[in-house]
PDB file of N, CA and C in Angstrom:
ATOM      1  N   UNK A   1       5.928   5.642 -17.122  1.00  0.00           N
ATOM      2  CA  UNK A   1       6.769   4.595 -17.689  1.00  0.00           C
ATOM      3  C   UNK A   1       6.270   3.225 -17.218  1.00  0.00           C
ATOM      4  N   UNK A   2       6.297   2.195 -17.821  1.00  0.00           N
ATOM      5  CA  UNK A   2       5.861   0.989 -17.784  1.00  0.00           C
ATOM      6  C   UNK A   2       6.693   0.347 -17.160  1.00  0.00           C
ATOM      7  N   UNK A   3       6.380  -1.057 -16.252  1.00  0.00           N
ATOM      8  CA  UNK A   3       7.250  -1.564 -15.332  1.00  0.00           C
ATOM      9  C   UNK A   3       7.672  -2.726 -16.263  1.00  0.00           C
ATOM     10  N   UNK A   4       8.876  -3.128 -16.357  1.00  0.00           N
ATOM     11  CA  UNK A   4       8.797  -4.178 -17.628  1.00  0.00           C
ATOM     12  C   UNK A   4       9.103  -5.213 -16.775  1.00  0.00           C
ATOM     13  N   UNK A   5       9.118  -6.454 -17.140  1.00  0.00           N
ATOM     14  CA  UNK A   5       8.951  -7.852 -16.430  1.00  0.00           C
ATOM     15  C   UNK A   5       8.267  -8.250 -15.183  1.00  0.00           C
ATOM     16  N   UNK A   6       7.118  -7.245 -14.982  1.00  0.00           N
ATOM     17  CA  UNK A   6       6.430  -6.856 -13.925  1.00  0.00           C
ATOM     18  C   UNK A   6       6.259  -8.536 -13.397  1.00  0.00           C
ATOM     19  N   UNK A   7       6.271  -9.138 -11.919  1.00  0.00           N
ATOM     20  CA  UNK A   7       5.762 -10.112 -11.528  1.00  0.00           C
ATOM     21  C   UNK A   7       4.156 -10.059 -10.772  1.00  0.00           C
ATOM     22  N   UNK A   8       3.797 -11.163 -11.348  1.00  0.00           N
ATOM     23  CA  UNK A   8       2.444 -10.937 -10.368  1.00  0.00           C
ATOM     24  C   UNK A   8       2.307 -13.104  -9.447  1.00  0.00           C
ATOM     25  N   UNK A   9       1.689 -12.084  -8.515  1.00  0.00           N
ATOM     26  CA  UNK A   9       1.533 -13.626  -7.223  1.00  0.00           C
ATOM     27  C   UNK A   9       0.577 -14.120  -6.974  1.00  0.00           C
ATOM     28  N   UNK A  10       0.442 -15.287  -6.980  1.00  0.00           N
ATOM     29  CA  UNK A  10      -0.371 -15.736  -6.310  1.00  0.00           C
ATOM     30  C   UNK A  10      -1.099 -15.606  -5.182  1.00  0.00           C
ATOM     31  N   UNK A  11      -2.176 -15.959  -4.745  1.00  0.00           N
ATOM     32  CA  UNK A  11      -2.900 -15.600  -3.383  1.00  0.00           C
ATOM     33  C   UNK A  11      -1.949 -16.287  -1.796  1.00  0.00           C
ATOM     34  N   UNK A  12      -0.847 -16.777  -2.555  1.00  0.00           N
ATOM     35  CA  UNK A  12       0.258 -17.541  -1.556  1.00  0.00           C
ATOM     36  C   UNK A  12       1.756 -16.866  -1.991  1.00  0.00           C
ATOM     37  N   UNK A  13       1.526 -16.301  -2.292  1.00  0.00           N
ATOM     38  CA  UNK A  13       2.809 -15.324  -2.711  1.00  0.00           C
ATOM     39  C   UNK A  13       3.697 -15.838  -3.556  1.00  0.00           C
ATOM     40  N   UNK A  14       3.457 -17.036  -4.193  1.00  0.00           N
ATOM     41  CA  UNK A  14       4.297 -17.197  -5.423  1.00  0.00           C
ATOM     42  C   UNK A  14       3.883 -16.443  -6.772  1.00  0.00           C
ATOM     43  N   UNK A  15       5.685 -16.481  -6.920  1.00  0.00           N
ATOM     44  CA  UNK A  15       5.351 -15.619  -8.322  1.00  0.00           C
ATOM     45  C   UNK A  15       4.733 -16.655  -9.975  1.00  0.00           C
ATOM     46  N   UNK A  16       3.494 -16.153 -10.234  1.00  0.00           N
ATOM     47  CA  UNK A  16       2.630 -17.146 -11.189  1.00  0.00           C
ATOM     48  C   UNK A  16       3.071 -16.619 -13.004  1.00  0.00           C
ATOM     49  N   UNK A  17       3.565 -15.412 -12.792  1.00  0.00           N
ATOM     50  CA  UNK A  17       3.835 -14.997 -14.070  1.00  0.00           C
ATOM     51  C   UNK A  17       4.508 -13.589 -14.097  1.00  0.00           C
ATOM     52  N   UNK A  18       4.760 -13.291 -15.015  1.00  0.00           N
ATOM     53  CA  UNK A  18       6.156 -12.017 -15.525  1.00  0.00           C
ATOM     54  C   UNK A  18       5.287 -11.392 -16.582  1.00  0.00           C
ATOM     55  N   UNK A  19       5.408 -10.609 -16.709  1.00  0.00           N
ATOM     56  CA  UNK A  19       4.364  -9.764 -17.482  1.00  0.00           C
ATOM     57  C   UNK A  19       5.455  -8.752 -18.419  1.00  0.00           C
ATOM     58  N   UNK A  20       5.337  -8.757 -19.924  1.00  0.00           N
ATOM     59  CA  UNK A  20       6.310  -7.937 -20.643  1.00  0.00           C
ATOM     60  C   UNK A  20       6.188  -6.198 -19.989  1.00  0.00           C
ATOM     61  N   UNK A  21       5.408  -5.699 -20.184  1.00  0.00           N
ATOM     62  CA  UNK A  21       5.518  -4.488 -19.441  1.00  0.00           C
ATOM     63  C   UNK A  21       4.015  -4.192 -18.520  1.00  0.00           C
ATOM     64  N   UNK A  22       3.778  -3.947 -17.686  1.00  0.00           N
ATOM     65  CA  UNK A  22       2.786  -2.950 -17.043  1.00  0.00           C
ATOM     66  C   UNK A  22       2.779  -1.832 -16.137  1.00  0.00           C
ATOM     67  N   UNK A  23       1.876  -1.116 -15.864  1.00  0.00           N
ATOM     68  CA  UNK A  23       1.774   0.035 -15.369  1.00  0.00           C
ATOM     69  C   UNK A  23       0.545  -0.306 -14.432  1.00  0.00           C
ATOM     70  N   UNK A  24       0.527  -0.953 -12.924  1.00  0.00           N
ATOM     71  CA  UNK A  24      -0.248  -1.145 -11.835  1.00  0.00           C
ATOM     72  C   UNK A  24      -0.688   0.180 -11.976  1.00  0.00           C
ATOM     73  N   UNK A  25      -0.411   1.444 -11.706  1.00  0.00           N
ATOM     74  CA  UNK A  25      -1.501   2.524 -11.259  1.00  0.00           C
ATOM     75  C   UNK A  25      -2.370   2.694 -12.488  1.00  0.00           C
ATOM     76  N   UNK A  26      -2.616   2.025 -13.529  1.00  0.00           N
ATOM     77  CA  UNK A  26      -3.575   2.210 -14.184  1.00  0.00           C
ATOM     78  C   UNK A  26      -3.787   0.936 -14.827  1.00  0.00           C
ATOM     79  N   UNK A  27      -3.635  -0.273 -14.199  1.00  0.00           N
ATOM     80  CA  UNK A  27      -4.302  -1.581 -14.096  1.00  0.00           C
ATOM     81  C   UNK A  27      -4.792  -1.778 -15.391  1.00  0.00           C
ATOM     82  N   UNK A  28      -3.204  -1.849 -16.226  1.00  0.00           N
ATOM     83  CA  UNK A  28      -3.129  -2.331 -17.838  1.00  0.00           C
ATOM     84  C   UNK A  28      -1.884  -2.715 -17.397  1.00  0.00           C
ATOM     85  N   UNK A  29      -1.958  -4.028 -18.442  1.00  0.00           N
ATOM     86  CA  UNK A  29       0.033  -4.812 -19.016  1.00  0.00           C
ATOM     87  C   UNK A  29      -0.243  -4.905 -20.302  1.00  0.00           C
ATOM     88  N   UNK A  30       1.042  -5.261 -20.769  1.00  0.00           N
ATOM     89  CA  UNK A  30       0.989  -5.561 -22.586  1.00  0.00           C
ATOM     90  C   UNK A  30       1.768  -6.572 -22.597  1.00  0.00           C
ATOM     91  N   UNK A  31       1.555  -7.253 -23.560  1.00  0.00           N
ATOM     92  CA  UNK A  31       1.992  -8.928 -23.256  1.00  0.00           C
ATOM     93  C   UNK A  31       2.691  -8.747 -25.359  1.00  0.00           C
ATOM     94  N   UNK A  32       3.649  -9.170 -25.366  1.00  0.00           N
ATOM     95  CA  UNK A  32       4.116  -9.356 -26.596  1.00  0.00           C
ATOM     96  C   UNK A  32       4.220 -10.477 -27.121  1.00  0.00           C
ATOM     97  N   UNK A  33       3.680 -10.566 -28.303  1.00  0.00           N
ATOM     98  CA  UNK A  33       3.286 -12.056 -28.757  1.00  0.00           C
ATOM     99  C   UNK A  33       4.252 -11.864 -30.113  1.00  0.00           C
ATOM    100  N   UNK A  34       5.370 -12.612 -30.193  1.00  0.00           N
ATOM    101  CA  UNK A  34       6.116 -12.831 -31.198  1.00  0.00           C
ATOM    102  C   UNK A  34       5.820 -14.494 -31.824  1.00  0.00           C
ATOM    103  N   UNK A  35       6.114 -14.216 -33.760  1.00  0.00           N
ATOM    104  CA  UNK A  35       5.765 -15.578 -33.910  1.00  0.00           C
ATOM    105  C   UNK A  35       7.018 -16.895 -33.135  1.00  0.00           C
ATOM    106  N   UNK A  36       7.906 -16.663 -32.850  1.00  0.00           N
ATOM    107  CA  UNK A  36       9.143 -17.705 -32.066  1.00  0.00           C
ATOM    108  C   UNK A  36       7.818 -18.463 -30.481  1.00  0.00           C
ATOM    109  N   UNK A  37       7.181 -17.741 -29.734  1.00  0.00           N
ATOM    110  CA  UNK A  37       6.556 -18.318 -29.232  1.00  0.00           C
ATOM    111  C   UNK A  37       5.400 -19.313 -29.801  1.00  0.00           C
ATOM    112  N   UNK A  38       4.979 -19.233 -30.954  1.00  0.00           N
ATOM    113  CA  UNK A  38       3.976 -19.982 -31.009  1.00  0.00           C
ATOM    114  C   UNK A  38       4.259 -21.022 -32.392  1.00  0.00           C
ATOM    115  N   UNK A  39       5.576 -20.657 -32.890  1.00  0.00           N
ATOM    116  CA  UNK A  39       6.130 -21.754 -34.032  1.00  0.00           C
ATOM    117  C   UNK A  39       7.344 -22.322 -33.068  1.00  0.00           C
ATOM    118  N   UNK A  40       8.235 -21.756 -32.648  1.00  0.00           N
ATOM    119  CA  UNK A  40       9.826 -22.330 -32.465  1.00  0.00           C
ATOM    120  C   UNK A  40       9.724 -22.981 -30.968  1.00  0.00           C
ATOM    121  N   UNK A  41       8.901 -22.543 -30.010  1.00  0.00           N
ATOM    122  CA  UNK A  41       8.732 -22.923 -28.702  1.00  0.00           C
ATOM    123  C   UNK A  41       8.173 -23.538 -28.164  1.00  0.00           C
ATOM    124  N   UNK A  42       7.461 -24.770 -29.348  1.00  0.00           N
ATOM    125  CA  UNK A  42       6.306 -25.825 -28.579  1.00  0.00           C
ATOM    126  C   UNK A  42       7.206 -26.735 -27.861  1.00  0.00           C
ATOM    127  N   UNK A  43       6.194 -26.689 -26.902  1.00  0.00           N
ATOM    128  CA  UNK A  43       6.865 -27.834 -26.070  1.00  0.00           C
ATOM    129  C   UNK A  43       6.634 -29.578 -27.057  1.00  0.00           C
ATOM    130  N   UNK A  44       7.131 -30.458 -26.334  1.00  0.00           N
ATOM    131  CA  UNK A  44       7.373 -31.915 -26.986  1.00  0.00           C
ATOM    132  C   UNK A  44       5.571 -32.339 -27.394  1.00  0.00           C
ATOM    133  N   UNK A  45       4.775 -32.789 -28.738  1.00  0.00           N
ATOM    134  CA  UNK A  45       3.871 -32.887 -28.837  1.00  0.00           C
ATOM    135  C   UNK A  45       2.999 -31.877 -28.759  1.00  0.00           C
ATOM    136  N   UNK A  46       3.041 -30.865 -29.055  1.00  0.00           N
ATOM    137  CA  UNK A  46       2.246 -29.679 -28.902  1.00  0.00           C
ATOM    138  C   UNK A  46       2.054 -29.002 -29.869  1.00  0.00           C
ATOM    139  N   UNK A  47       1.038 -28.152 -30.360  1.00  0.00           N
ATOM    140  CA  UNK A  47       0.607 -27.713 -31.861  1.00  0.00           C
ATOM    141  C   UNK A  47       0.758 -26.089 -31.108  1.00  0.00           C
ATOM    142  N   UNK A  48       0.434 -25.257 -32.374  1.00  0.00           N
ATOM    143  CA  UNK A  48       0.572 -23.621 -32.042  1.00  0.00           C
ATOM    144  C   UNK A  48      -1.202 -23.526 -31.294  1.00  0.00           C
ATOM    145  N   UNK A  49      -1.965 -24.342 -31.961  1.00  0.00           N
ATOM    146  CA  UNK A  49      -3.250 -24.437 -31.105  1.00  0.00           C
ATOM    147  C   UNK A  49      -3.063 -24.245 -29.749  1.00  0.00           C
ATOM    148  N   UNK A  50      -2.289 -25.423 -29.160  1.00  0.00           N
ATOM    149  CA  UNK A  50      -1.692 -25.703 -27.876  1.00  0.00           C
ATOM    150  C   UNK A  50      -1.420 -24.794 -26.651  1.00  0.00           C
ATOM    151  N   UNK A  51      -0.548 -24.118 -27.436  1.00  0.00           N
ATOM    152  CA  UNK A  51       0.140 -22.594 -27.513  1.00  0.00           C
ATOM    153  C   UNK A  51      -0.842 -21.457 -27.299  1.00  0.00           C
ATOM    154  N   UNK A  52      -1.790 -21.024 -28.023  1.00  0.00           N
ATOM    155  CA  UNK A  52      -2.936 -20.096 -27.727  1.00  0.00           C
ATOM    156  C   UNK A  52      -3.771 -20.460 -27.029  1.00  0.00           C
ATOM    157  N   UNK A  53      -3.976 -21.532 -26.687  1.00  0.00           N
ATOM    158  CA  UNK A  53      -4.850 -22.120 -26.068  1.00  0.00           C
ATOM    159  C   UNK A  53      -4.089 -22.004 -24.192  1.00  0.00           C
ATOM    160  N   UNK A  54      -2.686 -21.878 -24.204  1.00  0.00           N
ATOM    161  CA  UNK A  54      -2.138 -21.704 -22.947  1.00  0.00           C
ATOM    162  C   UNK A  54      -1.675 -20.979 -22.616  1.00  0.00           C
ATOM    163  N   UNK A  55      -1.927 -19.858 -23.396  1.00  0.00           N
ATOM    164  CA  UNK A  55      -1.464 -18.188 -23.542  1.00  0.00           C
ATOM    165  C   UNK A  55      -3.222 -17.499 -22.594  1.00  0.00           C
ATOM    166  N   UNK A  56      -3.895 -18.374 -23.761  1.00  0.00           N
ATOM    167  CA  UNK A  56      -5.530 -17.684 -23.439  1.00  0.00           C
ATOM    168  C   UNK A  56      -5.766 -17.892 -21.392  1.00  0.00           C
ATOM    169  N   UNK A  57      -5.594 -18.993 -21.504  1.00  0.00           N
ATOM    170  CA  UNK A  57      -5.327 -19.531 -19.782  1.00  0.00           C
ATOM    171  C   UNK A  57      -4.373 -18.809 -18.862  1.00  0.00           C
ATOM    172  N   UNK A  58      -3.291 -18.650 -19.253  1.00  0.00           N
ATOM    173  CA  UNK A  58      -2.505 -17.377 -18.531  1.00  0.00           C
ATOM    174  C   UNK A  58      -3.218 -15.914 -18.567  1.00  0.00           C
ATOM    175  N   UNK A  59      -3.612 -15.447 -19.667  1.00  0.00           N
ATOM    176  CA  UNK A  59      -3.826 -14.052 -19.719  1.00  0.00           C
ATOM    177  C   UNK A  59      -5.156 -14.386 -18.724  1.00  0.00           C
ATOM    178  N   UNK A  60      -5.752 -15.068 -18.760  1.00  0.00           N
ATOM    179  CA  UNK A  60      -7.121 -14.954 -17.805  1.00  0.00           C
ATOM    180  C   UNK A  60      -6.838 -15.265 -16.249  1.00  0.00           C
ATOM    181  N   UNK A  61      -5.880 -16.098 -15.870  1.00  0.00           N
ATOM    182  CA  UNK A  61      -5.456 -16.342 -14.437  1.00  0.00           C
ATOM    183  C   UNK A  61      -4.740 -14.999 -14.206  1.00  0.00           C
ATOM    184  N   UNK A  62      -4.239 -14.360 -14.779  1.00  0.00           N
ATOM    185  CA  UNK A  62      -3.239 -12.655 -14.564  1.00  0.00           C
ATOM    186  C   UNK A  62      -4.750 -12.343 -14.298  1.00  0.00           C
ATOM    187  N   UNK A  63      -5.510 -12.107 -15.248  1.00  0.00           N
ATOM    188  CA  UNK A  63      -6.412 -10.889 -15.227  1.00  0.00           C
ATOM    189  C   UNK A  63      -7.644 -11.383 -13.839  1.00  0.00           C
ATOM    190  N   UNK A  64      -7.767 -12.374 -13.574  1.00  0.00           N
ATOM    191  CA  UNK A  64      -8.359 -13.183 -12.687  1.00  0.00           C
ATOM    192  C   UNK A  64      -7.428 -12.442 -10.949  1.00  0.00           C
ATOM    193  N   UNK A  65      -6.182 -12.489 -11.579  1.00  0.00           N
ATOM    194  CA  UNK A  65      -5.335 -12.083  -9.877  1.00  0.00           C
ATOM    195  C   UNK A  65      -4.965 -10.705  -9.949  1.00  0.00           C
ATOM    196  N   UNK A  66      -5.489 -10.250 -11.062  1.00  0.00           N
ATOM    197  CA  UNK A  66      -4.984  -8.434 -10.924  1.00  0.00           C
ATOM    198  C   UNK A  66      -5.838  -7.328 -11.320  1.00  0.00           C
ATOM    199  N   UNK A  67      -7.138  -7.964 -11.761  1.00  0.00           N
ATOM    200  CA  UNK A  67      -8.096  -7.368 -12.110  1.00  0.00           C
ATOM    201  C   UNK A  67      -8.073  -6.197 -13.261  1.00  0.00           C
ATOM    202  N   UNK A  68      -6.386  -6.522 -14.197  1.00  0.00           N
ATOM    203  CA  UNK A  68      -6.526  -5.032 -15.070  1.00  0.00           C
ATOM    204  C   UNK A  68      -6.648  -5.974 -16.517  1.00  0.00           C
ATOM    205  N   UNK A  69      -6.162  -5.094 -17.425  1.00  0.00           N
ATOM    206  CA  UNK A  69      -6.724  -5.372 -18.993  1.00  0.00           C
ATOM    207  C   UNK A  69      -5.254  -5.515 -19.394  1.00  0.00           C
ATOM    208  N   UNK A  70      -5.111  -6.866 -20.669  1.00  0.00           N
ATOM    209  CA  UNK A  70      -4.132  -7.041 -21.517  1.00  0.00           C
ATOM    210  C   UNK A  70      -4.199  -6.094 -22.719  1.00  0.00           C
ATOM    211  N   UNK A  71      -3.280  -6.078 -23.018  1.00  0.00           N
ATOM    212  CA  UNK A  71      -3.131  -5.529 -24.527  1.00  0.00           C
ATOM    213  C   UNK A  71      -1.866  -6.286 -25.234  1.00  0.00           C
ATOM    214  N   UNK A  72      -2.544  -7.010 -26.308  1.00  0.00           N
ATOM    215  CA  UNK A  72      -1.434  -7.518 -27.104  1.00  0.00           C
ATOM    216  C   UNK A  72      -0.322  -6.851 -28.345  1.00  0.00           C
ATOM    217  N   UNK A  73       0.490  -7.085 -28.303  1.00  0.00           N
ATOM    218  CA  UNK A  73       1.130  -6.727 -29.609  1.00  0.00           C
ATOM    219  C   UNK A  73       1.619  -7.928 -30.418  1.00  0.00           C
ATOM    220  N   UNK A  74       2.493  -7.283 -31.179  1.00  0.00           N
ATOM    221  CA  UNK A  74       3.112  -7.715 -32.387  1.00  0.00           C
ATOM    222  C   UNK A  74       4.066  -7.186 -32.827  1.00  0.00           C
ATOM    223  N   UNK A  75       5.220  -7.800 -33.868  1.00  0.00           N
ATOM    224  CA  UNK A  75       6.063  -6.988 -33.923  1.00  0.00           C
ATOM    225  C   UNK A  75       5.357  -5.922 -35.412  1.00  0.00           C
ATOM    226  N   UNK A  76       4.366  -6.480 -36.070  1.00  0.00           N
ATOM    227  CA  UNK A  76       3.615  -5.433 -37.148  1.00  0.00           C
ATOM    228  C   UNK A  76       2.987  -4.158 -36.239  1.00  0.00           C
ATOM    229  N   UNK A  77       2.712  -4.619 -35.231  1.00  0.00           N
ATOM    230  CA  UNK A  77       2.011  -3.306 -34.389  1.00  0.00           C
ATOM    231  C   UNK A  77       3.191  -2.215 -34.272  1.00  0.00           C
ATOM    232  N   UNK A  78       4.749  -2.215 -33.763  1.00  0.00           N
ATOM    233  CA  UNK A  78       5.727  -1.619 -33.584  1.00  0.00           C
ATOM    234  C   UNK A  78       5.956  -0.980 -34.715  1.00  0.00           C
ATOM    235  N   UNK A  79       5.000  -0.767 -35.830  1.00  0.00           N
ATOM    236  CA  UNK A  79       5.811  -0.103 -36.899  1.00  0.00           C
ATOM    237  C   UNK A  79       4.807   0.633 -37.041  1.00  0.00           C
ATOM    238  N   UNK A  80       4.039   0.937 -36.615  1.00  0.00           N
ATOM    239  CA  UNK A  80       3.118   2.598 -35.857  1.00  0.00           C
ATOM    240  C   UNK A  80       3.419   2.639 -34.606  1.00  0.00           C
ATOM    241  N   UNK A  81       4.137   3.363 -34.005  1.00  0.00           N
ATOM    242  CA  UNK A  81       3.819   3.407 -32.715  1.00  0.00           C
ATOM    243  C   UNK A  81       2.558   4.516 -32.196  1.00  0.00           C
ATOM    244  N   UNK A  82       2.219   5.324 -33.094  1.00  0.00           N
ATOM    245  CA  UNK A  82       1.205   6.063 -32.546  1.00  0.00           C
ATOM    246  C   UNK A  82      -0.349   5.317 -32.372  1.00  0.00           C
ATOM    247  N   UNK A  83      -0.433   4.251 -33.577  1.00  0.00           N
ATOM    248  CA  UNK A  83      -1.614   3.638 -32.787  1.00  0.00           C
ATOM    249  C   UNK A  83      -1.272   2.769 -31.358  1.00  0.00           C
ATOM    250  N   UNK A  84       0.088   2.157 -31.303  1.00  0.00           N
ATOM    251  CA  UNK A  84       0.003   1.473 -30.293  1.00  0.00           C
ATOM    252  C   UNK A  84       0.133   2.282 -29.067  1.00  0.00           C
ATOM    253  N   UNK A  85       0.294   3.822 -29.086  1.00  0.00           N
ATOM    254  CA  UNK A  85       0.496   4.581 -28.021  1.00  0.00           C
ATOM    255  C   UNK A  85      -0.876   4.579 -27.805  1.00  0.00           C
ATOM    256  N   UNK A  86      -2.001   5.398 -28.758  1.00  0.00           N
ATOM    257  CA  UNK A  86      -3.104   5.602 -28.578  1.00  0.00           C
ATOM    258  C   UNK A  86      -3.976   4.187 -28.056  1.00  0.00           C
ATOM    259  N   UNK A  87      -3.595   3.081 -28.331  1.00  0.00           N
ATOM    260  CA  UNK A  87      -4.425   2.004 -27.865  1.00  0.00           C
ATOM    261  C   UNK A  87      -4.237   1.666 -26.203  1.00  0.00           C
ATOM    262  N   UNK A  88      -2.513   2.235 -25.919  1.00  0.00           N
ATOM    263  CA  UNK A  88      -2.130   2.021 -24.552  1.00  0.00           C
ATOM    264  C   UNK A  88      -3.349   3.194 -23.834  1.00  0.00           C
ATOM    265  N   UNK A  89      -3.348   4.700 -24.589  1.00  0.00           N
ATOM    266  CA  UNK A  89      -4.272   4.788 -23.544  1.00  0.00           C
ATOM    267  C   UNK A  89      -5.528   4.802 -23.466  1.00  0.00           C
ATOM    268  N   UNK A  90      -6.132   4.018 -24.418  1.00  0.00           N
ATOM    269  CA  UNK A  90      -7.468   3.939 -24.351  1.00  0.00           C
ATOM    270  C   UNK A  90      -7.450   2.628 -23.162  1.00  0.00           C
ATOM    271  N   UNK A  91      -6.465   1.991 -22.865  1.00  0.00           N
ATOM    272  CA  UNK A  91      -6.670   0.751 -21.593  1.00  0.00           C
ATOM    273  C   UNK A  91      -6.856   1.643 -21.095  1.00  0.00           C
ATOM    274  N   UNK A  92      -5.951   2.935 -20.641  1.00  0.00           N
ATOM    275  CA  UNK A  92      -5.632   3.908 -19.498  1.00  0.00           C
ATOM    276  C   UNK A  92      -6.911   4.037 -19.382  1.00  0.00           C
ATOM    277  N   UNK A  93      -7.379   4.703 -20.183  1.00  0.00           N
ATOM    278  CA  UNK A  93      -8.956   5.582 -19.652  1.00  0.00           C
ATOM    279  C   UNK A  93      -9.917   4.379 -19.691  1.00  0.00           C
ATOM    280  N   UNK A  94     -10.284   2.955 -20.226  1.00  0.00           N
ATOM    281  CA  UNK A  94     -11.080   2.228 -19.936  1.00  0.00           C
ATOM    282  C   UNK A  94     -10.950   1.797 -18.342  1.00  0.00           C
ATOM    283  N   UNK A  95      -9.669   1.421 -17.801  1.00  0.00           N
ATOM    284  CA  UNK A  95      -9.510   1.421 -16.854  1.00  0.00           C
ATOM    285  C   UNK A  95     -10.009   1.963 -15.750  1.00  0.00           C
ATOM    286  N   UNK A  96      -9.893   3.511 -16.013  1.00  0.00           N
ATOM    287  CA  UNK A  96     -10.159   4.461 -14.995  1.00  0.00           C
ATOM    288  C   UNK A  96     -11.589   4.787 -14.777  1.00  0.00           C
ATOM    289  N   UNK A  97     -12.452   4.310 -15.960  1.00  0.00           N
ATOM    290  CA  UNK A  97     -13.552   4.219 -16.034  1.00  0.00           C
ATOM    291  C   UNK A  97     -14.487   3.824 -15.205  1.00  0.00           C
TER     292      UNK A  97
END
C-alpha cells in the first residue's frame, strides 16, 4: 500500500514537500497532476508555463533528496486502472533494478 501525503526533508530536516502517494521500500511516488493546478492556481502574474516549469523544479529537488522515480497521473489515466497499475510496477521493478 502506498503512503499517501508522504513528507520528504531536507538535508536540515525541514519538511520540503508532500508527495500524493509513495512507497519508500521501492523508491517510487506518484504525483497527481490535475488541470485546477495548472489553470485555477496560478499564483498573482504567473502563466500555466510558470506552473510546469515549478512543478519540473520540485519533481527534480524530491528526486535529487530521495533518489526514487515519479510517476505522473491524470485524472484520464484513472479510467484504466490496469495500465496505471501496470506502470506503478514497472517503477517497482525499474527501481529494483
Amino acid at each position: 500500500m502506498p503512503c499517501p501525503q508522504y513528507e520528504v526533508n531536507d538535508e536540515s530536516g525541514n519538511i520540503v514537500a508532500r508527495l500524493d502517494f509513495a512507497w519508500p521500500e521501492h523508491g517510487v511516488w506518484v504525483e497527481f497532476d490535475g488541470r485546477i493546478k495548472y489553470q485555477e492556481l496560478l499564483r498573482e502574474g504567473e502563466s500555466a508555463t510558470d506552473v510546469v516549469l515549478r512543478e519540473k523544479r520540485r519533481q527534480e529537488m524530491i528526486e535529487d533528496l530521495t533518489g526514487w522515480r515519479c510517476i505522473r497521473l491524470t485524472w484520464a489515466d484513472l479510467s484504466n486502472p490496469e495500465r496505471v497499475a501496470a506502470k506503478i510496477r514497472a517503477a517497482f521493478a525499474r527501481s529494483a533494478a
